[in-house]
N, C-alpha and C. Protein backbone atom coordinates (compact mmCIF):
# COMPACT_ATOMS: atom_id res chain seq x y z
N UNK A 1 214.07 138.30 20.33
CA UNK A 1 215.45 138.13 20.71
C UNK A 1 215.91 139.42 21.39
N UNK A 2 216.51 139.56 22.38
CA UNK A 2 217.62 140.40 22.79
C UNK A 2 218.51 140.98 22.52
N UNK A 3 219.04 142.05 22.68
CA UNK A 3 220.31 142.85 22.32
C UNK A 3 221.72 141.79 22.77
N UNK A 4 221.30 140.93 24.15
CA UNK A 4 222.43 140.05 24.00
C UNK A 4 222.72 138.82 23.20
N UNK A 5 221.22 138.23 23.10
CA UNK A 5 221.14 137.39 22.06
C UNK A 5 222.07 137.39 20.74
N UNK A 6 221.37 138.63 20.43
CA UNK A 6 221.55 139.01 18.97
C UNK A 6 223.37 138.94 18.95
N UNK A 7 223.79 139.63 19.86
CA UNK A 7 225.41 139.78 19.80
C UNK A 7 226.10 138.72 19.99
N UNK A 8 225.44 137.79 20.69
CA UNK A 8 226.66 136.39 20.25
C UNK A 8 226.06 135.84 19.35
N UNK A 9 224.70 136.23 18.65
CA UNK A 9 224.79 135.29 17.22
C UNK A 9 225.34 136.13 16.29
N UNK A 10 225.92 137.68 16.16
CA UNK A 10 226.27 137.91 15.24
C UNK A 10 227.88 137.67 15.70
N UNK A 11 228.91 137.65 16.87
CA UNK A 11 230.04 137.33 17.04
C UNK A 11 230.33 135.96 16.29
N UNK A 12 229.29 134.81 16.18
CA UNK A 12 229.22 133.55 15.81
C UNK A 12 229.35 133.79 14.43
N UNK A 13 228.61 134.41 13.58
CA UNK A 13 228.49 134.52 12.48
C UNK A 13 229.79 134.81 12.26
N UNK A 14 230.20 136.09 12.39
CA UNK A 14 231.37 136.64 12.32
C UNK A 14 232.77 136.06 12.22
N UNK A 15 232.35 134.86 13.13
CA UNK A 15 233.72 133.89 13.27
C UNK A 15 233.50 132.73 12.12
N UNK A 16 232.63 132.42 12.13
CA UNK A 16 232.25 131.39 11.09
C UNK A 16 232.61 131.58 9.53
N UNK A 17 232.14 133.16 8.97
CA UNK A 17 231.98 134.13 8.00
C UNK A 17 233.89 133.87 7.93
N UNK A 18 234.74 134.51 8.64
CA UNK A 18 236.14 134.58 8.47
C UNK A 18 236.64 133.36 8.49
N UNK A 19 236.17 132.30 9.42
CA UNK A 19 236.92 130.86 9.10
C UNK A 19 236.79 130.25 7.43
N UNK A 20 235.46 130.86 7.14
CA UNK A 20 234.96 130.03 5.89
C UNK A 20 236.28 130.49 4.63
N UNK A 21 236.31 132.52 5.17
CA UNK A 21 236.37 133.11 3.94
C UNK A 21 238.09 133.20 3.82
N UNK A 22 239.04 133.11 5.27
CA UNK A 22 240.16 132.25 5.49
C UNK A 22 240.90 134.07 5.35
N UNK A 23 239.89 134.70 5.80
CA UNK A 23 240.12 136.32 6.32
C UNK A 23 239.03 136.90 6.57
N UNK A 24 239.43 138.28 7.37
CA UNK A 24 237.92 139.24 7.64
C UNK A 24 237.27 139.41 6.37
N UNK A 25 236.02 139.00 7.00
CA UNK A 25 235.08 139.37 5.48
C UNK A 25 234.38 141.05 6.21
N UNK A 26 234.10 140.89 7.06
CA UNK A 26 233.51 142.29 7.54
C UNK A 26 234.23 142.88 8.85
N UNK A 27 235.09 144.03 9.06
CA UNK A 27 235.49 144.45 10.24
C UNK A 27 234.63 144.99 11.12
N UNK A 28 233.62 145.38 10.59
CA UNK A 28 232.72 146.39 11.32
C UNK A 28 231.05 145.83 11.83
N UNK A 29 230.95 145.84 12.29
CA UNK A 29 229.62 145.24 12.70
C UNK A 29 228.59 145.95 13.91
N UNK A 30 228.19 146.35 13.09
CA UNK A 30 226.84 147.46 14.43
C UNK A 30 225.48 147.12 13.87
N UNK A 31 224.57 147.07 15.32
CA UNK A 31 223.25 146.96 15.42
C UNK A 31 223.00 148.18 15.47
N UNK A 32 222.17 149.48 15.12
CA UNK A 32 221.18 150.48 14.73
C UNK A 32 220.00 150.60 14.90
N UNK A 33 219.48 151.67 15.55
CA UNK A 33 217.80 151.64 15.73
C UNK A 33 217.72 152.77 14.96
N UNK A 34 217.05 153.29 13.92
CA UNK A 34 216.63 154.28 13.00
C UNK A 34 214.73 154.57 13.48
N UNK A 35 214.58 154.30 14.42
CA UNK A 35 213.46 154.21 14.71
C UNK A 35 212.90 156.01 15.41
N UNK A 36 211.89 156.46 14.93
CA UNK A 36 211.45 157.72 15.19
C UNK A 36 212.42 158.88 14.34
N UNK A 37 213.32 158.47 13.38
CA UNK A 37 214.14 159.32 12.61
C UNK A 37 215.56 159.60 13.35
N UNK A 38 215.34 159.11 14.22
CA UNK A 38 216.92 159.08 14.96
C UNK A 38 218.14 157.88 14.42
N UNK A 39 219.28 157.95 14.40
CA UNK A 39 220.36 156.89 14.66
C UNK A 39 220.94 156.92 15.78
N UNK A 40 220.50 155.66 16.44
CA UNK A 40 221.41 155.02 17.42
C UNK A 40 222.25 153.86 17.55
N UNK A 41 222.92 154.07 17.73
CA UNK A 41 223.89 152.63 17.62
C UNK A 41 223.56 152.06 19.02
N UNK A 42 223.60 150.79 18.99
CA UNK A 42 223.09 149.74 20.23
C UNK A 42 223.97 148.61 20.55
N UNK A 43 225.25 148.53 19.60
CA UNK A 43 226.14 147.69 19.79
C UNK A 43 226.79 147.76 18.18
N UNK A 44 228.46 147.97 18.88
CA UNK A 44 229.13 148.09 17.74
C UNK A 44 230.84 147.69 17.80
N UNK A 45 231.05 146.54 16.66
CA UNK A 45 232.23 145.96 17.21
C UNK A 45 233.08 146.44 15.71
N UNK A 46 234.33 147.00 15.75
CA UNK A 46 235.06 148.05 14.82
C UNK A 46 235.94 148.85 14.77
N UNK A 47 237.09 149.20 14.23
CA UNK A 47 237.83 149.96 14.09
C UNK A 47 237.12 151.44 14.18
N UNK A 48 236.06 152.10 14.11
CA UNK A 48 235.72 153.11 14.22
C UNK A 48 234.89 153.81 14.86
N UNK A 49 235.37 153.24 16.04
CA UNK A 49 233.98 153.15 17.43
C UNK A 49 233.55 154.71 17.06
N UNK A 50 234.51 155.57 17.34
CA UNK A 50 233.87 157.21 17.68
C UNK A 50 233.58 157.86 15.82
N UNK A 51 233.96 157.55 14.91
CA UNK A 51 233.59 157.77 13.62
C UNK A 51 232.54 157.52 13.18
N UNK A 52 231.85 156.14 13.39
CA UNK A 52 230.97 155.57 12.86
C UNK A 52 229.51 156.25 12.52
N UNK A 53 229.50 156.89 13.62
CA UNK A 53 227.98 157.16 13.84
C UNK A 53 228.11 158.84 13.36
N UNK A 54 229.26 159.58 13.44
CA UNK A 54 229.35 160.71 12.57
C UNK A 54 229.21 160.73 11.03
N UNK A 55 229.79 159.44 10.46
CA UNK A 55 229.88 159.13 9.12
C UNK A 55 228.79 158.89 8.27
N UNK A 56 227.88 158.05 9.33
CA UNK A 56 226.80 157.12 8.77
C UNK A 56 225.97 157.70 7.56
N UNK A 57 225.70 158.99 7.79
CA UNK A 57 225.11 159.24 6.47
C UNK A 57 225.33 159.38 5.02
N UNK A 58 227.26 159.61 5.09
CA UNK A 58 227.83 159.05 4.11
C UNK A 58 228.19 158.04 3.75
N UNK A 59 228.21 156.85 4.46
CA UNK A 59 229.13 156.11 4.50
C UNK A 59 227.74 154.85 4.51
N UNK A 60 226.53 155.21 4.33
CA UNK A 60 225.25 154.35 4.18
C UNK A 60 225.53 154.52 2.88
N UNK A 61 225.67 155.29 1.44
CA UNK A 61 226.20 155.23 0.26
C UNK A 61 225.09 154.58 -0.75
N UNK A 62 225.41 153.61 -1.05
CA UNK A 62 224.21 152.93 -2.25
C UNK A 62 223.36 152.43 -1.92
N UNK A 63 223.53 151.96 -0.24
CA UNK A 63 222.47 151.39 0.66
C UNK A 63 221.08 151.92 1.10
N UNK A 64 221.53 153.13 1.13
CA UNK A 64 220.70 154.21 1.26
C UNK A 64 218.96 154.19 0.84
N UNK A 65 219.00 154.22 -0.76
CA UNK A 65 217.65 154.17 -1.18
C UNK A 65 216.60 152.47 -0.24
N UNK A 66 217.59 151.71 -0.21
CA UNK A 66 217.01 150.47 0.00
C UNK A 66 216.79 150.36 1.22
N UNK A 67 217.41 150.78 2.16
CA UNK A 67 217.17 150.89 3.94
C UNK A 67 216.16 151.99 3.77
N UNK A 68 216.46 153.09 3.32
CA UNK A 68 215.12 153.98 4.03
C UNK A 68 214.00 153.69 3.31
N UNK A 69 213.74 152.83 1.91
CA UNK A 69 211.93 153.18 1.87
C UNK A 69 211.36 151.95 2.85
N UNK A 70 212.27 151.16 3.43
CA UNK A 70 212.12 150.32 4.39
C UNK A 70 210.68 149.10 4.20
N UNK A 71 210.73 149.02 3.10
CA UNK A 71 210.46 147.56 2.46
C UNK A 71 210.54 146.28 2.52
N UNK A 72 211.76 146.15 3.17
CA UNK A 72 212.18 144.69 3.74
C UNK A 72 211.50 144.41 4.78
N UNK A 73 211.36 142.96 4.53
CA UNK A 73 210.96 142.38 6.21
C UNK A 73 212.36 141.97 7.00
N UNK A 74 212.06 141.60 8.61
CA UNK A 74 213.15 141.05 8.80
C UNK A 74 213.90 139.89 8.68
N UNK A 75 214.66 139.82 9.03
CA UNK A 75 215.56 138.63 8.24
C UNK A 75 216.40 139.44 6.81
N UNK A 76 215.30 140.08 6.07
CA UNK A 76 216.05 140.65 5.23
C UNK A 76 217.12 141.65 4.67
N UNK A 77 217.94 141.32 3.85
CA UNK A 77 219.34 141.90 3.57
C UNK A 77 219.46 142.26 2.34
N UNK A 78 220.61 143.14 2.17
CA UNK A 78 221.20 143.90 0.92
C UNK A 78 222.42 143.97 0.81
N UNK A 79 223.28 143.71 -0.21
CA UNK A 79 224.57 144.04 -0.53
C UNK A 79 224.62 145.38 -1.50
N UNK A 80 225.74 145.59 -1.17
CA UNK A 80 226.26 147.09 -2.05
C UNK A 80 227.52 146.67 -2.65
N UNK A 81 227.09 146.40 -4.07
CA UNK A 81 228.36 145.68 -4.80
C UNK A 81 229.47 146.31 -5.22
N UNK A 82 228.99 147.64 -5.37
CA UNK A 82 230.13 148.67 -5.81
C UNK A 82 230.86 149.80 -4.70
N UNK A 83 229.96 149.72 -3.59
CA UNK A 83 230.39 150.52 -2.37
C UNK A 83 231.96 150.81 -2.17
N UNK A 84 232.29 151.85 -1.97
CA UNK A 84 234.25 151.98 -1.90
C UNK A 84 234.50 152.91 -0.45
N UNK A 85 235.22 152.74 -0.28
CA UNK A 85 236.19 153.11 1.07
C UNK A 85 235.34 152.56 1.82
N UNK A 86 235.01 153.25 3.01
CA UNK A 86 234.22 152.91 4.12
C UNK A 86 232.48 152.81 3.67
N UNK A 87 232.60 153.21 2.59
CA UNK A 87 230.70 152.72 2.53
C UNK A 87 230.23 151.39 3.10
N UNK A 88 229.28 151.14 3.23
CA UNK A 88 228.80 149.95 4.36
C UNK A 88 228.20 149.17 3.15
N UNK A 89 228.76 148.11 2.77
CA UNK A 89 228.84 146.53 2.11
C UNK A 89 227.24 146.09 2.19
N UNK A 90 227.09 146.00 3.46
CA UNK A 90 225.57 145.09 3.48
C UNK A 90 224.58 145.34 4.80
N UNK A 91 223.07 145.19 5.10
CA UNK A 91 222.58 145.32 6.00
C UNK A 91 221.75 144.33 6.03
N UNK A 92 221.06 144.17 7.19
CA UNK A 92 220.09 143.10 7.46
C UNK A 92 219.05 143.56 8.33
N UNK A 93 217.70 143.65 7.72
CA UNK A 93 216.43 143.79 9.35
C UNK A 93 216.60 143.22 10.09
N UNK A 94 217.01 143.24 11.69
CA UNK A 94 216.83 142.91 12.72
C UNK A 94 215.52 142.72 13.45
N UNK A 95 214.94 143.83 13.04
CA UNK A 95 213.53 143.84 13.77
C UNK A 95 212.76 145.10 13.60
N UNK A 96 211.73 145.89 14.27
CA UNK A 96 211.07 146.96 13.13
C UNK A 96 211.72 148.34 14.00
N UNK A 97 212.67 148.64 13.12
CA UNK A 97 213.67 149.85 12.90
C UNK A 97 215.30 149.62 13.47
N UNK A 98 215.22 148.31 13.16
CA UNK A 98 216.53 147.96 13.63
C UNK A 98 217.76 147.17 12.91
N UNK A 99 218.37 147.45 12.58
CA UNK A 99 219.20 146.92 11.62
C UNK A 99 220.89 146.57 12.08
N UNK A 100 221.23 145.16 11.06
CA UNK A 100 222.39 145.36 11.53
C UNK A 100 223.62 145.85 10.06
N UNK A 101 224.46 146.67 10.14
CA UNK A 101 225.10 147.09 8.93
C UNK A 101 226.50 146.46 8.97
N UNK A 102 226.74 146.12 8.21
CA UNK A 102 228.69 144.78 8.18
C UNK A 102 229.27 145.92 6.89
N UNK A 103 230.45 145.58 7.18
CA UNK A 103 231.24 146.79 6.35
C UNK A 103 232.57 145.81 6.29
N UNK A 104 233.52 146.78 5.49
CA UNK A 104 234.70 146.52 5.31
C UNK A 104 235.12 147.62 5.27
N UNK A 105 236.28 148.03 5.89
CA UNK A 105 236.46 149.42 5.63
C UNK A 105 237.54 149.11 5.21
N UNK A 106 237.88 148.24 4.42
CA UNK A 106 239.28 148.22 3.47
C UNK A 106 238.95 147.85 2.15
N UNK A 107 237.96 146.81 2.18
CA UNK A 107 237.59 146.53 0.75
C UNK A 107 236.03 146.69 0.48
N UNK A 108 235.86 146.96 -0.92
CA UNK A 108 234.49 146.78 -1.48
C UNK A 108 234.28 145.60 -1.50
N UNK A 109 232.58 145.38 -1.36
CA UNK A 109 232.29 144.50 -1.77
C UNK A 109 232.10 143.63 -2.67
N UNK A 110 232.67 143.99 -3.92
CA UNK A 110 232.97 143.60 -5.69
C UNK A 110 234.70 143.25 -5.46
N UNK A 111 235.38 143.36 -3.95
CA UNK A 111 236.49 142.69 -3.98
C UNK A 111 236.31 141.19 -3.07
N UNK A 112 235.25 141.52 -2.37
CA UNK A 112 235.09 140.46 -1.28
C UNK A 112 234.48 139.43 -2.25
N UNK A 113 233.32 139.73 -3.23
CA UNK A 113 233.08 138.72 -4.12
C UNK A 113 233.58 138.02 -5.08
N UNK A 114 234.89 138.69 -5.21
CA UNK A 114 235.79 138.27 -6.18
C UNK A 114 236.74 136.81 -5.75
N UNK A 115 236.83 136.78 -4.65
CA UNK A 115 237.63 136.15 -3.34
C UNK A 115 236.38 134.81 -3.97
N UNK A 116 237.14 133.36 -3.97
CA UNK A 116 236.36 131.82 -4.64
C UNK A 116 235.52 131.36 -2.82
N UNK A 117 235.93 131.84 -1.64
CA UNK A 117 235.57 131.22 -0.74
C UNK A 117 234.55 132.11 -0.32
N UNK A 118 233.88 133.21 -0.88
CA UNK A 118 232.57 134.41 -0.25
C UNK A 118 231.91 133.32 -0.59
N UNK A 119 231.61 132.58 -1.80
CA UNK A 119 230.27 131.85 -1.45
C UNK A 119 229.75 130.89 -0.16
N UNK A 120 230.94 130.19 -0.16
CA UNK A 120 230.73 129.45 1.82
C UNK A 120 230.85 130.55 2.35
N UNK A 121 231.20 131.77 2.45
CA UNK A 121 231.31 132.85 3.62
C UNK A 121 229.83 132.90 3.75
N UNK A 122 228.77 133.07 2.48
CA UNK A 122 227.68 133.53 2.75
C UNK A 122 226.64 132.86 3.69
N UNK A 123 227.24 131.36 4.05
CA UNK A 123 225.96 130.38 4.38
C UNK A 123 226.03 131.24 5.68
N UNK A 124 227.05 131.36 6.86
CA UNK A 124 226.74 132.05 7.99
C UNK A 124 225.87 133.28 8.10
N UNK A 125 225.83 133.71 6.83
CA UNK A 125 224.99 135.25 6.72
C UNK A 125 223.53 134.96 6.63
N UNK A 126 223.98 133.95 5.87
CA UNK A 126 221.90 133.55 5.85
C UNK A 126 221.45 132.55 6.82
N UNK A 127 222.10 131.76 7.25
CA UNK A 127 221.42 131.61 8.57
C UNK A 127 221.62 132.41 9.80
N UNK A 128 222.02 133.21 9.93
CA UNK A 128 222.17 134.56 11.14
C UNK A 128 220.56 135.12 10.60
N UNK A 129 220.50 135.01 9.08
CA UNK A 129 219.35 135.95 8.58
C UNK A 129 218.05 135.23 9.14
N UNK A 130 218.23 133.38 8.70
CA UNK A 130 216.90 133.16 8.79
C UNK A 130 216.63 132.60 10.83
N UNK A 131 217.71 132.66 11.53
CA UNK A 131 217.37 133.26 12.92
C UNK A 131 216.45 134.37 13.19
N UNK A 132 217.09 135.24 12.35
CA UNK A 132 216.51 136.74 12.96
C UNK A 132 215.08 137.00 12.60
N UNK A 133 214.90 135.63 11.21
CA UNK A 133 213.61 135.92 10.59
C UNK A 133 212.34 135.12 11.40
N UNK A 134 212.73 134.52 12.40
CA UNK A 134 211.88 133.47 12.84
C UNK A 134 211.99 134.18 14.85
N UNK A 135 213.16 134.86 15.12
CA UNK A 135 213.28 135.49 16.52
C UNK A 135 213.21 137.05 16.83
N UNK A 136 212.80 138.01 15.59
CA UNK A 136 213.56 139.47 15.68
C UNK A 136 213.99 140.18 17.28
N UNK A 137 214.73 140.64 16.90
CA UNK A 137 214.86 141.85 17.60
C UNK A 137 214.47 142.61 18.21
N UNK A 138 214.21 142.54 19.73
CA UNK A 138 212.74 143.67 20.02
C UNK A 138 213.71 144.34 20.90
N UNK A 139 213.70 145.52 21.06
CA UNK A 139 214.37 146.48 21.77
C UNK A 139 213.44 148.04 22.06
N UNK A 140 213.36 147.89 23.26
CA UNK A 140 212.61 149.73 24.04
C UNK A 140 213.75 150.55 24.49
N UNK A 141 213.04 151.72 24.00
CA UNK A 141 214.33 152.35 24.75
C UNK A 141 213.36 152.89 26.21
């Protein structure tokens, strides 16, 4: 899949995710290449266009241990149930060193789950997932 691909299936998700959840479930949404020890952002839709990528190493938070021993295949995802302020909620393999990270930068994710409609929010998340698991992500720089 493509970098454009990928962005109208995660805009889709995105819209689907908030119709279900009957508000923003995630404001923030960036694709990431961590690939060769670098962060790059490759597309990023958010209240914190010029912050984001200064923050990231704080603001990756509980996510942290689980993105870097980089274990997952793609398709695969993580939530951060206790994450607060701007820590980043959840990620997903895109493809090999590419990820996409969804946030809330208003609520944790132990508030978003609290909310009776996250469970239909989630079906858009997992099929965005099992797309990505059957098309990844290939990107050169």
């Amino acid at each position: 899949m493509t970098l454009e691909e990928i962005s109208i299936l995660l805009k889709k998700c995105a819209d689907q995710m908030n119709a279900r959840y009957k508000k923003v479930v995630f404001d923030e949404w960036a694709i990431l290449s961590l690939a060769d020890k670098k962060s790059r952002i490759l597309g990023y839709a958010g209240p914190r266009n010029d912050d984001f990528l200064k923050n990231f190493a704080n603001d990756l938070g509980p996510l942290r241990s689980v993105l870097l021993k980089d274990e997952l295949g793609v398709g695969d995802f993580e939530f951060a149930r206790h994450a607060t302020g701007t820590q980043f909620e959840a990620f997903m393999v895109l493809g090999d060193g590419l990820y996409l990270i969804c946030n809330n930068t208003a609520n944790s994710m132990d508030g978003i789950a609290k909310d009776p409609h996250w469970l239909e929010a989630q079906v858009p998340f997992v099929e965005l997932s099992d797309n990505v698991r059957s098309n990844p992500l290939v990107y050169s720089f």
